[in-house]
C-alpha atoms as a PDB file:
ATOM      1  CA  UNK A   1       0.000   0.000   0.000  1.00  0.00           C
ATOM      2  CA  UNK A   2       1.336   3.591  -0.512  1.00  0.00           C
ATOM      3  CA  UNK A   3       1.584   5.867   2.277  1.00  0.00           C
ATOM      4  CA  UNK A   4      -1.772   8.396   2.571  1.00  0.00           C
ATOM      5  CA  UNK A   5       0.898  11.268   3.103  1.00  0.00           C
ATOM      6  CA  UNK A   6       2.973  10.199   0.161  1.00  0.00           C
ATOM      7  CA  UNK A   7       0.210  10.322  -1.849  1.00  0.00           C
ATOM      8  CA  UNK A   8      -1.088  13.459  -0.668  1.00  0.00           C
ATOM      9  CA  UNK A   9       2.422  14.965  -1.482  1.00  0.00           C
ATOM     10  CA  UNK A  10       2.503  13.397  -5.298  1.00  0.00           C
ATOM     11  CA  UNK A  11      -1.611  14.326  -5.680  1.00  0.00           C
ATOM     12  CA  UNK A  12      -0.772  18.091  -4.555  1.00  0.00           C
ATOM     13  CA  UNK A  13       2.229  18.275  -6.480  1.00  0.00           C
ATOM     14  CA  UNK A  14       0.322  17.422  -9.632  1.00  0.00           C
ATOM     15  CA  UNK A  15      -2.430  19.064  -9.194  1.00  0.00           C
ATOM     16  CA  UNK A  16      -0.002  22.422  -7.878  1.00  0.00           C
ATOM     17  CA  UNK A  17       2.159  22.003 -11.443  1.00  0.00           C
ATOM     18  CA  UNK A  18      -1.265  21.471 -13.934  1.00  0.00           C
ATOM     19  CA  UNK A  19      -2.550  24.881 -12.618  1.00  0.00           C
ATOM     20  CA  UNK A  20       0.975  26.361 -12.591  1.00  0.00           C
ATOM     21  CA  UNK A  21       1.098  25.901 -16.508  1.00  0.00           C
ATOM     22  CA  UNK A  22      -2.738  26.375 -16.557  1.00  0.00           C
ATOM     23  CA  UNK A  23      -2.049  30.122 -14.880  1.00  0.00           C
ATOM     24  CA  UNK A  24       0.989  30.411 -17.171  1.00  0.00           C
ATOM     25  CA  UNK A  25      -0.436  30.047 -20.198  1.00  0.00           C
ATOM     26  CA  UNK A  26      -3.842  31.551 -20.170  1.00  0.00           C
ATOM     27  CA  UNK A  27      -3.050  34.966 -19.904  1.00  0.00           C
ATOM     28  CA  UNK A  28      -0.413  34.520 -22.591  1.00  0.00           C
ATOM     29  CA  UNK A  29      -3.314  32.746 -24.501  1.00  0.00           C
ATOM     30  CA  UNK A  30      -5.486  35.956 -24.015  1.00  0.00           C
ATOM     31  CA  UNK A  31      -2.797  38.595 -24.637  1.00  0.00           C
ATOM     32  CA  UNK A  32      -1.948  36.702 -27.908  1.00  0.00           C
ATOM     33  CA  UNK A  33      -5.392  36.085 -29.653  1.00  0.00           C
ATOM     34  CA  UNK A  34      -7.624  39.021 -27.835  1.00  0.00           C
ATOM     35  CA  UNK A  35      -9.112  36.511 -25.880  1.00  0.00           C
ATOM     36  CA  UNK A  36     -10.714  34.202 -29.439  1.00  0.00           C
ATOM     37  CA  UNK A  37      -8.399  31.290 -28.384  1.00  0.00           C
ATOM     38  CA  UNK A  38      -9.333  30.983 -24.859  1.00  0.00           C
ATOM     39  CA  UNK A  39     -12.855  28.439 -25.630  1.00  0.00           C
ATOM     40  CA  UNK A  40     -10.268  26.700 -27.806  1.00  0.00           C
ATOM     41  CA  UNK A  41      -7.639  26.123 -25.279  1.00  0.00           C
ATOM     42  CA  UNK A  42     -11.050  25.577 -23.239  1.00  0.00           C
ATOM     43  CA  UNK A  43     -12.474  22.806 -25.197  1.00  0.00           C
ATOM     44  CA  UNK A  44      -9.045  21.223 -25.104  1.00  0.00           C
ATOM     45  CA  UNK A  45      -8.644  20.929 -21.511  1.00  0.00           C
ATOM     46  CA  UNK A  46     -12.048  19.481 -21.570  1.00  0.00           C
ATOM     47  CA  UNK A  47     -10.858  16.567 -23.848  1.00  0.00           C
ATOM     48  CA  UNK A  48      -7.896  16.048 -22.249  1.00  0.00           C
ATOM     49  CA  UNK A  49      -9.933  16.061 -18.595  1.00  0.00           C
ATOM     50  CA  UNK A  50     -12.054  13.820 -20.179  1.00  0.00           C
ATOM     51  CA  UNK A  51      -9.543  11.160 -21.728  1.00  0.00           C
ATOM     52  CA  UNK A  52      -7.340  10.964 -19.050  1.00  0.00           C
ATOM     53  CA  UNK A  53     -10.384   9.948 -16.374  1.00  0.00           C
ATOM     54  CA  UNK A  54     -11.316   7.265 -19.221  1.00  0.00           C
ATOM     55  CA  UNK A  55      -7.991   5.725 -19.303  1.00  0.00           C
ATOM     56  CA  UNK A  56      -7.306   5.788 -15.837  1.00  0.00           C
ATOM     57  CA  UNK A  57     -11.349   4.047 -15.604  1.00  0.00           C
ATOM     58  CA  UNK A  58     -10.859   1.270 -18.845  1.00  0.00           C
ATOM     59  CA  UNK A  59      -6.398   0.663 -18.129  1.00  0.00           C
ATOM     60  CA  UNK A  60      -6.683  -1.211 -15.298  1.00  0.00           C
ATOM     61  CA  UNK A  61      -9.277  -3.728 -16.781  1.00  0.00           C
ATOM     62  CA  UNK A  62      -7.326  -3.741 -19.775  1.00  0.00           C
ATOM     63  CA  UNK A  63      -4.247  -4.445 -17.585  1.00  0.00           C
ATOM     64  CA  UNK A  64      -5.940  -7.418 -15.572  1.00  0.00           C
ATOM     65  CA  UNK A  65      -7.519  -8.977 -18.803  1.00  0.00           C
ATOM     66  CA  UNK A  66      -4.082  -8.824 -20.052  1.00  0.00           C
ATOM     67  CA  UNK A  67      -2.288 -10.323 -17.286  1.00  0.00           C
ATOM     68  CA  UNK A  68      -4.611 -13.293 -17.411  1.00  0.00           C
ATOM     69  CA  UNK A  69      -4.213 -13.774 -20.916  1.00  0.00           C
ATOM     70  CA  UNK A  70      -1.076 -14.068 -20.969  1.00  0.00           C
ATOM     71  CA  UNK A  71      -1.024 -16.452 -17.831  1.00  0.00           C
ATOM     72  CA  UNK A  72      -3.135 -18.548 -19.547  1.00  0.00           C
ATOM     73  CA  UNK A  73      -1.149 -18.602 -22.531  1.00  0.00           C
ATOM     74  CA  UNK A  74       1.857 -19.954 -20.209  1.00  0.00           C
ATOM     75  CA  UNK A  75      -0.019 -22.752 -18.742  1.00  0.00           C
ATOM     76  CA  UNK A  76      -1.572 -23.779 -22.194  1.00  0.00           C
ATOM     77  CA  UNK A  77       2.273 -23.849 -23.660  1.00  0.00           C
ATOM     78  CA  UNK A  78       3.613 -25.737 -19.782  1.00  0.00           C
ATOM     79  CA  UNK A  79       0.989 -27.790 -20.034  1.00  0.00           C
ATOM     80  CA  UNK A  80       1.212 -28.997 -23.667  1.00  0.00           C
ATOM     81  CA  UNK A  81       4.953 -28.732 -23.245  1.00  0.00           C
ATOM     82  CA  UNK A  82       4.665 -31.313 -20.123  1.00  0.00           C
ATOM     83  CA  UNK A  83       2.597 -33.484 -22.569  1.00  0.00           C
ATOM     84  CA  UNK A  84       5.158 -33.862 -25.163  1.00  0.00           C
ATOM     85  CA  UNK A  85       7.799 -34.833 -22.928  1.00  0.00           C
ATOM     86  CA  UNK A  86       5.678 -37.410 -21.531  1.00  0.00           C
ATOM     87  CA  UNK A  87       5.591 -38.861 -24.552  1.00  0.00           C
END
């Protein structure tokens, strides 16, 4: 298990660097395009916000599904493997 304070510390520091570029840029973003690109960079954010939270949903059944795929590819090839020798 990972420590609740460690975590804390990485979740903050994340969270603290995202808005640091967030803060960064939009003002740049503003100055640079009278203030047009800001629903762009907007929309953006929103598909990125919204990708991310899908991966981190769907990777860890992907990740499971794959371990046990490729555990039972192992004990079809030990198995038949075992079988052969027998012989």
């Amino acid at each position: 298990d990972v420590s609740p304070i460690l975590a804390l510390i990485c979740g903050l520091l994340v969270a603290g660097g995202v808005h640091a570029v967030k803060a960064t840029a939009r003002p740049v973003i503003t100055a640079t395009t009278a203030g047009i690109g800001n629903p762009v960079v907007s929309v953006i954010e929103d598909v990125v916000s919204g990708a991310t939270t899908i991966v981190a949903v769907v990777l860890p059944a992907v990740a499971a599904a794959a371990v046990l795929g490729w555990l039972a590819l192992f004990a079809w090839w030990y198995f038949r493997r075992r079988k052969e020798i027998a012989e």
